[in-house]
N, C-alpha and C. Protein backbone atom coordinates (compact mmCIF):
# COMPACT_ATOMS: atom_id res chain seq x y z
N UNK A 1 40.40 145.02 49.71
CA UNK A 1 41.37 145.93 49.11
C UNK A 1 42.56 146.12 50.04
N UNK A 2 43.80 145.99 49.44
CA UNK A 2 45.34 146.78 50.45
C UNK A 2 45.09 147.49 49.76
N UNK A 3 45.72 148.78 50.83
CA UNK A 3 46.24 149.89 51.54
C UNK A 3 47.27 149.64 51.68
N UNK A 4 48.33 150.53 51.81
CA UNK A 4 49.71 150.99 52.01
C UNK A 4 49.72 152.30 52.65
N UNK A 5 50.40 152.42 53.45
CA UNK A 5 50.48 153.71 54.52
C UNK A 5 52.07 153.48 54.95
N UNK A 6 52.99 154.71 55.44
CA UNK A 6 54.01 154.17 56.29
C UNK A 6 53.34 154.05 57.76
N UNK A 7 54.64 153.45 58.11
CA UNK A 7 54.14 152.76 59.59
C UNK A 7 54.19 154.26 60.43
N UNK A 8 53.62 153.55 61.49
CA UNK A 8 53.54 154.34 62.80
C UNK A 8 54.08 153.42 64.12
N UNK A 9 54.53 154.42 65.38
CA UNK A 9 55.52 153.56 66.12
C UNK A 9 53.83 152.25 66.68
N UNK A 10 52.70 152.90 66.46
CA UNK A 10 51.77 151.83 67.01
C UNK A 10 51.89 150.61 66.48
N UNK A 11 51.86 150.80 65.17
CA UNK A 11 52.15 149.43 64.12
C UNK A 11 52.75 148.38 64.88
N UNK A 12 54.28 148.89 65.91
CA UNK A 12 55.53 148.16 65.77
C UNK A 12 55.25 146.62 66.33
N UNK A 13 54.51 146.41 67.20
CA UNK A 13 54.19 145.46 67.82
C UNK A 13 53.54 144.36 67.17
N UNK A 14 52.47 144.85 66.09
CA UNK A 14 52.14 143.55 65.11
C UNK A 14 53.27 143.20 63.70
N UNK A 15 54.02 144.55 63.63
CA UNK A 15 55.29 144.34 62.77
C UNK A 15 55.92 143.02 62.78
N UNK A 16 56.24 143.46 64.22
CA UNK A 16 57.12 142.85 65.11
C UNK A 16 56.39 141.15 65.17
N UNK A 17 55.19 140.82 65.07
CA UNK A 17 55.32 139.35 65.03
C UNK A 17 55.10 138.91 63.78
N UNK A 18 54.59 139.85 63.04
CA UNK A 18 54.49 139.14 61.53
C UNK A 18 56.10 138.90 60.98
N UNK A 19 57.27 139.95 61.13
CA UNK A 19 58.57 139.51 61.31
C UNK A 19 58.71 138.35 61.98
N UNK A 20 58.86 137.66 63.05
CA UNK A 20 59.21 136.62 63.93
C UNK A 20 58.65 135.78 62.98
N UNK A 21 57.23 135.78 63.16
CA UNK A 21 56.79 134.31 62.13
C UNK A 21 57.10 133.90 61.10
N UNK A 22 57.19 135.30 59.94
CA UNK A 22 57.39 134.84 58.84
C UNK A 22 59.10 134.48 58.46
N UNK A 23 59.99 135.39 59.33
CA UNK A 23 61.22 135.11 59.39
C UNK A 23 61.36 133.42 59.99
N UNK A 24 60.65 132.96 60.74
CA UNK A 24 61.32 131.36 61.11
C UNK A 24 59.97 130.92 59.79
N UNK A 25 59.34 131.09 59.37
CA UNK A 25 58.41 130.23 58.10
C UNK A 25 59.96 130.41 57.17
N UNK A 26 60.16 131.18 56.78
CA UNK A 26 61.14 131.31 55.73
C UNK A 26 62.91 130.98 55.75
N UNK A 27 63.11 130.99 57.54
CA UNK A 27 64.57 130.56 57.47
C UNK A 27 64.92 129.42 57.89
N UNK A 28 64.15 128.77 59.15
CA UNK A 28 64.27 127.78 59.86
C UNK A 28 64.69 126.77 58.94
N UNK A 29 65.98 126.18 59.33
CA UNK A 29 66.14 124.67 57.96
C UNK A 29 66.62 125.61 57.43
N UNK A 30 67.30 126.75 56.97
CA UNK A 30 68.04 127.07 55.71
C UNK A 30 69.40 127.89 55.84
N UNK A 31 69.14 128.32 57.46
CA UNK A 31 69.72 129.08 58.04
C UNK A 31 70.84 128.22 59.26
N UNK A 32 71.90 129.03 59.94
CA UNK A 32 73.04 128.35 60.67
C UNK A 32 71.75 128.67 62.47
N UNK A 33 71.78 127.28 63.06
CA UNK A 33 71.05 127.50 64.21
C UNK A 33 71.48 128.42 65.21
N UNK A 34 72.95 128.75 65.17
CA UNK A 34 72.86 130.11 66.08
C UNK A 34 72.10 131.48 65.43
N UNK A 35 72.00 131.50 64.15
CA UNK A 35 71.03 132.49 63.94
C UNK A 35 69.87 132.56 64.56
N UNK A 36 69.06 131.37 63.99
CA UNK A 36 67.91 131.37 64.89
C UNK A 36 67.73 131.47 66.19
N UNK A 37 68.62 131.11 66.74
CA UNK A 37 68.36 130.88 68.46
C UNK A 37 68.56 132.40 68.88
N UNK A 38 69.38 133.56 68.09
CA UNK A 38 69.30 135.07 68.38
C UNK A 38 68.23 135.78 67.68
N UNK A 39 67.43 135.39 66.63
CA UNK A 39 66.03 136.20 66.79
C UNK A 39 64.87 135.69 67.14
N UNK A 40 64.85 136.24 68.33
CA UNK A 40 63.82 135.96 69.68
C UNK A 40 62.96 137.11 69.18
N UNK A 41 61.91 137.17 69.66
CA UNK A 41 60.66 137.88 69.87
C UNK A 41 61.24 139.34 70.18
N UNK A 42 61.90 138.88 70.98
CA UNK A 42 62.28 139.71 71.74
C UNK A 42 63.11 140.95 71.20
N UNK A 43 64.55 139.88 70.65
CA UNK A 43 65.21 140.97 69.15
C UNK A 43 64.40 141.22 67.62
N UNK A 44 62.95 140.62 67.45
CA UNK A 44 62.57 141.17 66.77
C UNK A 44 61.68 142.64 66.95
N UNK A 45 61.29 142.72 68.14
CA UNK A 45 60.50 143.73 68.75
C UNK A 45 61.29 144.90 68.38
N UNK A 46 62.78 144.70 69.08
CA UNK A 46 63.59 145.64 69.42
C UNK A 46 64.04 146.47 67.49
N UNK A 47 64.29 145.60 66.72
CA UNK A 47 64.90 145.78 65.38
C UNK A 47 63.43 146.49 64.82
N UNK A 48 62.04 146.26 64.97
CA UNK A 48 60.58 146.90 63.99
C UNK A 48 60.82 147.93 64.98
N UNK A 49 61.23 147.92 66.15
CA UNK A 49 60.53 149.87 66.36
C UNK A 49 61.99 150.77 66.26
N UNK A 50 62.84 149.77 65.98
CA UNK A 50 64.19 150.22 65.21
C UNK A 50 63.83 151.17 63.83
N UNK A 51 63.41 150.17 63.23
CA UNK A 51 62.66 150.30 61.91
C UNK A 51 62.02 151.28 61.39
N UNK A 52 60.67 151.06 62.28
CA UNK A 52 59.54 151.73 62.23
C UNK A 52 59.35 152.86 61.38
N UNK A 53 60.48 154.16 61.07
CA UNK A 53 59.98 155.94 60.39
C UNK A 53 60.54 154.89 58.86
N UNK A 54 61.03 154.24 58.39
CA UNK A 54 61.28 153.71 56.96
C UNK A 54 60.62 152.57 56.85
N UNK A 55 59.73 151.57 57.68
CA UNK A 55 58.68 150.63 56.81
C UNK A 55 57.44 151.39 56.32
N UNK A 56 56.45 150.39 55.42
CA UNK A 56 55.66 150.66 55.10
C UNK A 56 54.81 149.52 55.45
N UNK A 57 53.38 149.41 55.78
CA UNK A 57 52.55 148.35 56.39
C UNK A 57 51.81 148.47 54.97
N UNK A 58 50.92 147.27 54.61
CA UNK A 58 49.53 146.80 54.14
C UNK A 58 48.81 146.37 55.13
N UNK A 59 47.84 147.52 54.95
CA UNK A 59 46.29 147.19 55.80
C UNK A 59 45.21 146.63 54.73
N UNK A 60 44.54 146.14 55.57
CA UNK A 60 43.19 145.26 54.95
C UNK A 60 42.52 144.75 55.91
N UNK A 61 41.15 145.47 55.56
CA UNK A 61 39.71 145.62 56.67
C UNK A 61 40.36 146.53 57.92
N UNK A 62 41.42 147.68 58.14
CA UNK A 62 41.48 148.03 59.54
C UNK A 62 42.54 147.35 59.66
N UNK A 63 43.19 146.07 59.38
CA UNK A 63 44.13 145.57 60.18
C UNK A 63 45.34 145.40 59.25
N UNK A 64 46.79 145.65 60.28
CA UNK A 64 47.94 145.30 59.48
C UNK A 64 48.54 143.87 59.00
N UNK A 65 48.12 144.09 57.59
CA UNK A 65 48.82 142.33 57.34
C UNK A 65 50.10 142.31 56.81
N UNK A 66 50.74 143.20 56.97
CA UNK A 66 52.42 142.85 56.43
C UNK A 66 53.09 144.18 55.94
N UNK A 67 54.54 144.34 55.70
CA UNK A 67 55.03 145.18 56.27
C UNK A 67 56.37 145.21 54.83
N UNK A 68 57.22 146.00 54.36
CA UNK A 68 57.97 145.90 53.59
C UNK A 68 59.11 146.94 54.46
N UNK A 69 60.16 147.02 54.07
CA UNK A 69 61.29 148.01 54.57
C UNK A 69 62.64 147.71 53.49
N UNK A 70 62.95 149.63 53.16
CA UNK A 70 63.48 149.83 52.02
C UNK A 70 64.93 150.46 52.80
N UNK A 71 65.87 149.68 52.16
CA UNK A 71 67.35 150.54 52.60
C UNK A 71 67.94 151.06 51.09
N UNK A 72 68.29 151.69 50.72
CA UNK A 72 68.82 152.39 49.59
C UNK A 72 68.28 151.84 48.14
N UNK A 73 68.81 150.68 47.67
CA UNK A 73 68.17 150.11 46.55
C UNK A 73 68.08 148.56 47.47
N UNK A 74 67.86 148.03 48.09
CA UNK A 74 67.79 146.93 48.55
C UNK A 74 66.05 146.76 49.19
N UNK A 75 65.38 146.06 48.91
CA UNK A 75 64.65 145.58 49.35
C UNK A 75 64.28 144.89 50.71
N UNK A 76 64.96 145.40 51.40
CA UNK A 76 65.54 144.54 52.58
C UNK A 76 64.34 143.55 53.69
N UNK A 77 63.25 143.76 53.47
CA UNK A 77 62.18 143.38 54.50
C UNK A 77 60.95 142.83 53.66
N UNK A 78 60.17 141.70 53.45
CA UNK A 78 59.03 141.75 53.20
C UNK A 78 58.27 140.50 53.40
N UNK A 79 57.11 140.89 54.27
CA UNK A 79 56.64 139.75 55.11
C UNK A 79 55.30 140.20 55.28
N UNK A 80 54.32 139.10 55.38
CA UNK A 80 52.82 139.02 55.34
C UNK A 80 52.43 138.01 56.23
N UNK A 81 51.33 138.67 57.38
CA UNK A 81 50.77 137.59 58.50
C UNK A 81 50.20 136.54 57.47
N UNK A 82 50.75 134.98 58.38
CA UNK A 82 50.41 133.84 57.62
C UNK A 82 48.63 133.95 56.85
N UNK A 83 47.74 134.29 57.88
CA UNK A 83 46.52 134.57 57.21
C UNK A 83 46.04 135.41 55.39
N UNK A 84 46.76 136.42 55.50
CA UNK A 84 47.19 136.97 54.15
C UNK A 84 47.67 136.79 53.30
N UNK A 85 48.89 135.43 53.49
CA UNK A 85 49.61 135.36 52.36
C UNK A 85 48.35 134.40 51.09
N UNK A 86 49.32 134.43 49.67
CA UNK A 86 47.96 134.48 49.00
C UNK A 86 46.98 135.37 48.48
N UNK A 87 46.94 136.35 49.18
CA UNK A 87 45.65 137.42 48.86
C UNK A 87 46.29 138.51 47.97
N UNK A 88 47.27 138.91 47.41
CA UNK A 88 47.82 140.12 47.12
C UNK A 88 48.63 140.93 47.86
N UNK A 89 48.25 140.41 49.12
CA UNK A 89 49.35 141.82 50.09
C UNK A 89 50.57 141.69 49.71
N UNK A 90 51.29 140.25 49.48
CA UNK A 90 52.66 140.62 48.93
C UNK A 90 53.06 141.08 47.63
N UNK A 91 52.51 140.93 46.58
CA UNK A 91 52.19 141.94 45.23
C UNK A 91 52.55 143.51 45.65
N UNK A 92 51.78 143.90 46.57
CA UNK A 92 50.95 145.13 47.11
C UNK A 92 52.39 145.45 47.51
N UNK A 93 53.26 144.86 48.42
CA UNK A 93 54.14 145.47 49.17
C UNK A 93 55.18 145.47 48.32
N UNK A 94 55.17 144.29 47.77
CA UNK A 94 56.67 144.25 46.96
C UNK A 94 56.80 145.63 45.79
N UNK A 95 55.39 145.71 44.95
CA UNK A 95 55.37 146.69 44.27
C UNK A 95 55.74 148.03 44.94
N UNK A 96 55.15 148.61 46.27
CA UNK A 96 55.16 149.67 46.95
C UNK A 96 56.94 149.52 46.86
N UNK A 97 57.39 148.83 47.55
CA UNK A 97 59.33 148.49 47.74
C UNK A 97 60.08 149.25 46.13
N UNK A 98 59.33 148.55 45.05
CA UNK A 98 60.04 148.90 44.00
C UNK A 98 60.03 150.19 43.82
N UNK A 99 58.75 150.68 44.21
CA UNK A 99 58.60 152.24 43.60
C UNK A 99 59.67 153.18 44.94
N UNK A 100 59.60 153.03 46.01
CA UNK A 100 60.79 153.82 46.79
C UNK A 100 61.58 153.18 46.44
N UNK A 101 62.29 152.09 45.75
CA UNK A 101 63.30 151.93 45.28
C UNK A 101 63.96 153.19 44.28
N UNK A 102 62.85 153.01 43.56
CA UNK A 102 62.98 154.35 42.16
C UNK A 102 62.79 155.87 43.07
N UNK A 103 62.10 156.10 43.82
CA UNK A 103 62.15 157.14 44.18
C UNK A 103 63.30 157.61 44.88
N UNK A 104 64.12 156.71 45.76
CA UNK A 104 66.03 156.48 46.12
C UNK A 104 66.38 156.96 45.23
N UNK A 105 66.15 156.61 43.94
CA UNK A 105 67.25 157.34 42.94
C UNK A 105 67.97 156.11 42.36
N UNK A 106 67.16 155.12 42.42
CA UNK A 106 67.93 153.97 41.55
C UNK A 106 67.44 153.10 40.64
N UNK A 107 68.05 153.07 39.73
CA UNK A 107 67.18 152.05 38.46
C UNK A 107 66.98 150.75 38.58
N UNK A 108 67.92 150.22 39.39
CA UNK A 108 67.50 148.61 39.93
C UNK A 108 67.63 148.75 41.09
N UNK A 109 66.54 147.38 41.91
CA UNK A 109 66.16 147.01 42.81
C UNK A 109 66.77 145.77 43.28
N UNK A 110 67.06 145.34 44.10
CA UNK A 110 67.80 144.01 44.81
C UNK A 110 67.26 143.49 46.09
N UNK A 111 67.32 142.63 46.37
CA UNK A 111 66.77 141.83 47.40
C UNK A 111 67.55 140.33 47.91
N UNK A 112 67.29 139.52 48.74
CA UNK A 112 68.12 138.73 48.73
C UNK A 112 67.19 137.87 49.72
N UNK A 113 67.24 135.96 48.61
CA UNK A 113 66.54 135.47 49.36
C UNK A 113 67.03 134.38 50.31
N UNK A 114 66.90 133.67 51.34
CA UNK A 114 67.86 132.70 51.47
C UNK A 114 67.57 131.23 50.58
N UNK A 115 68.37 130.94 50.20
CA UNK A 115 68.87 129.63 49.25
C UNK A 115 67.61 128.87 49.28
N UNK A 116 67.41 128.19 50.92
CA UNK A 116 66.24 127.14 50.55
C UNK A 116 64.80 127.69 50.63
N UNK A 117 64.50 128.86 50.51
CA UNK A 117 63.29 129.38 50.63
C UNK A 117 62.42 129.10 49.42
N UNK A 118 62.12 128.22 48.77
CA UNK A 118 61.39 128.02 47.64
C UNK A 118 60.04 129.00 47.37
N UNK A 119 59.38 129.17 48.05
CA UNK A 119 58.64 129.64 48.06
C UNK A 119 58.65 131.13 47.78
N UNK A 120 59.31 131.75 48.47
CA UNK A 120 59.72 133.22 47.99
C UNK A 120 60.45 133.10 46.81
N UNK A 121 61.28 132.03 46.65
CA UNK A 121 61.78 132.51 45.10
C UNK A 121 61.13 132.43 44.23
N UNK A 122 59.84 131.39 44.50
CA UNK A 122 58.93 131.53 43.09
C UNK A 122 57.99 132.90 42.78
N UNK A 123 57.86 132.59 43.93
CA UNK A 123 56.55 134.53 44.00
C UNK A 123 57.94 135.71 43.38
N UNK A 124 59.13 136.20 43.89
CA UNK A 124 60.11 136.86 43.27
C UNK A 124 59.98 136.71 41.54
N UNK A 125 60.10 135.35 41.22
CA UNK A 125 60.41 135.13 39.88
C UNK A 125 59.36 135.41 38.88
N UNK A 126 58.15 135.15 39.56
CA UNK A 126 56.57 135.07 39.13
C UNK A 126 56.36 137.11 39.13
N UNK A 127 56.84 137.62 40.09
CA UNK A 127 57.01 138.98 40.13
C UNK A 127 57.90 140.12 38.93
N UNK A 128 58.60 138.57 38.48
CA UNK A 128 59.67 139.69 37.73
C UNK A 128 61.07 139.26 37.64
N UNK A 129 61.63 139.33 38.92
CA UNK A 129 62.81 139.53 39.59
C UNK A 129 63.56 138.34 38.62
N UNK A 130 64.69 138.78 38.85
CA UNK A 130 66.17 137.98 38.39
C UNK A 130 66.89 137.52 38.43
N UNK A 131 67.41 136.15 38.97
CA UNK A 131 68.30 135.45 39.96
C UNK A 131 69.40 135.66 39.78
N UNK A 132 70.49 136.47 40.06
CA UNK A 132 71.31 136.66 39.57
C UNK A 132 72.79 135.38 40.54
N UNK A 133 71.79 134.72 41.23
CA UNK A 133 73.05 133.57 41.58
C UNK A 133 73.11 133.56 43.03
N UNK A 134 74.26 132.68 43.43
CA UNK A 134 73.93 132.54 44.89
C UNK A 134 75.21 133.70 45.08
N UNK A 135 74.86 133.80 46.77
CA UNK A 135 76.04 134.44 47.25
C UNK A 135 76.03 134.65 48.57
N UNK A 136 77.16 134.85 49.47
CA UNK A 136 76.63 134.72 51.18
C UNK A 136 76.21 136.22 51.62
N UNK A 137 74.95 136.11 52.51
CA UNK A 137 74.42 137.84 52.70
C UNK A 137 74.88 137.52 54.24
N UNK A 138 75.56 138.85 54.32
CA UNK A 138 76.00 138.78 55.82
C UNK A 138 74.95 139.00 56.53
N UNK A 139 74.54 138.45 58.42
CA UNK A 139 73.38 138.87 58.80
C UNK A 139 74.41 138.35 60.04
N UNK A 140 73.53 139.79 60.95
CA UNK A 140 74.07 140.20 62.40
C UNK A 140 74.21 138.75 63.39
N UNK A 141 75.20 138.34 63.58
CA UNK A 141 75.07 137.30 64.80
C UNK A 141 75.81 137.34 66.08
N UNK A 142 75.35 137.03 66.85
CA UNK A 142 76.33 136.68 68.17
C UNK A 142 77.64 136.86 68.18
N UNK A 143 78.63 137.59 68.57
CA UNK A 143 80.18 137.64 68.33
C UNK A 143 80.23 138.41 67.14
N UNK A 144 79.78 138.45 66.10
CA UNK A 144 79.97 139.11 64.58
C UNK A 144 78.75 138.94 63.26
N UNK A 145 79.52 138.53 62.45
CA UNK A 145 78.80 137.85 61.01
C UNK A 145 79.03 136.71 60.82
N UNK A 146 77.09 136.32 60.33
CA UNK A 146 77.24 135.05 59.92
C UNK A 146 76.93 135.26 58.52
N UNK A 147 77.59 134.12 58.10
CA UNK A 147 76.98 134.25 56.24
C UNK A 147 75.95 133.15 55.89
N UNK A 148 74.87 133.79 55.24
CA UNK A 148 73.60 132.96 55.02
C UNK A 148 73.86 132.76 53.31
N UNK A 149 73.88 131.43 52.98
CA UNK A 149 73.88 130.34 51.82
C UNK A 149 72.45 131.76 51.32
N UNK A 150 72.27 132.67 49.93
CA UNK A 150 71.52 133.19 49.95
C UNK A 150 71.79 133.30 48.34
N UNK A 151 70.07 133.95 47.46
CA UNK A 151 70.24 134.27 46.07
C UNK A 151 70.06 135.68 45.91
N UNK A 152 70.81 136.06 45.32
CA UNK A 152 70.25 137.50 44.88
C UNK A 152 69.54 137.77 43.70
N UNK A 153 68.46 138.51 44.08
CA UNK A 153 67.50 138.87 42.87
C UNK A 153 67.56 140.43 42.63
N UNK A 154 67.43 140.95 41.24
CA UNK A 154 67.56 142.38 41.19
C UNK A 154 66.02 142.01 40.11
N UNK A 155 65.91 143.78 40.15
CA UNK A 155 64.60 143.81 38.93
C UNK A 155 65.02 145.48 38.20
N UNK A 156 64.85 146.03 37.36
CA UNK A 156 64.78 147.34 36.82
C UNK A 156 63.78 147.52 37.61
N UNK A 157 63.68 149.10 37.98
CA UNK A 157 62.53 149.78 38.69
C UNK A 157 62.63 151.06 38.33
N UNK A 158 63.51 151.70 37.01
CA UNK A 158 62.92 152.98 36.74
C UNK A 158 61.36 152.96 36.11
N UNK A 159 60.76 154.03 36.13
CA UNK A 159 59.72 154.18 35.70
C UNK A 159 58.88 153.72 36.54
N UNK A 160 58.95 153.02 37.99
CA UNK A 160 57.61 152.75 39.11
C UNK A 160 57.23 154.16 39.19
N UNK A 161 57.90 155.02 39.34
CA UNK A 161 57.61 156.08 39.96
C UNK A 161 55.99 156.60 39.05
N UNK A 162 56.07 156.33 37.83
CA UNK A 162 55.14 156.77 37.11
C UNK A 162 54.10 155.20 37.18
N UNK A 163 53.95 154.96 37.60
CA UNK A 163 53.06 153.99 37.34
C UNK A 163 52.34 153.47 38.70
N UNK A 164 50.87 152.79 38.95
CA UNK A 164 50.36 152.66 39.68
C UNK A 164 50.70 152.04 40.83
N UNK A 165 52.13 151.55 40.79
CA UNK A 165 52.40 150.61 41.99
C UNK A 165 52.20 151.15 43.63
């Protein structure tokens, strides 16, 4: 069974590598290489206990397998230790995302995947979500902004609030 809890600053440290991993599983190859070469372990550590009072973790058996984080209506975070993926935890989280989406105060939800991530776009699409096209998502780099080749997906999310998610 997942569990959903918000995090605690203890969490931050397994946050923090299920981010790293699943962020290079999902960007490496899709992304500009000075991106990658600036999230190190190191700036991911620093950004989850950044994080930390607005994620939410999925536990299963005792342990944290993945982690979601909500900025206004954006979906902005959602990642599952490689062992988990498959099992529901991302169901589990993505659903949890939609419903503080609705609880923000907003009827749609958005997210943004990068371009060559196949894999997340199918689980998104298989979820619901809506491609609404490509477009560049700015993301923090060295000197300024870089723009990541990226799709945006939205979903309706009034009414999570009432429902089991």
């Amino acid at each position: 069974m997942v569990a959903v809890r918000s995090a605690t600053p203890a969490d931050t440290p397994v946050v923090a590598e299920i981010w790293f991993h699943g962020w290079r599983d999902g960007h490496e190859g899709h992304v500009p290489a000075e991106l990658v070469e600036v999230r190190t372990h190191e700036s991911v550590r620093l950004r989850a206990a950044q994080r930390v009072d607005g994620s939410v973790v999925a536990v299963v058996d005792g342990v944290v397998a993945g982690f979601v984080m909500v900025v206004a209506a954006e979906i902005e975070q959602v990642y599952v230790a490689r062992e988990h993926r498959g099992t529901g935890v991302a169901s589990r989280l993505l659903s949890e995302g939609e419903r503080l989406v609705a609880a923000n105060g907003f009827e749609d939800a958005w997210l943004a995947v990068v371009a060559g991530n196949l894999r997340a776009r199918r689980f998104y699409e298989r979820s619901g979500w809506i491609d609404e096209g490509a477009f560049d998502y700015p993301a923090a780099g060295p000197g300024g902004t870089i723009s990541i080749p990226a799709h945006r997906y939205v979903k309706r999310v009034i009414g999570c609030l009432d429902s089991d998610a």
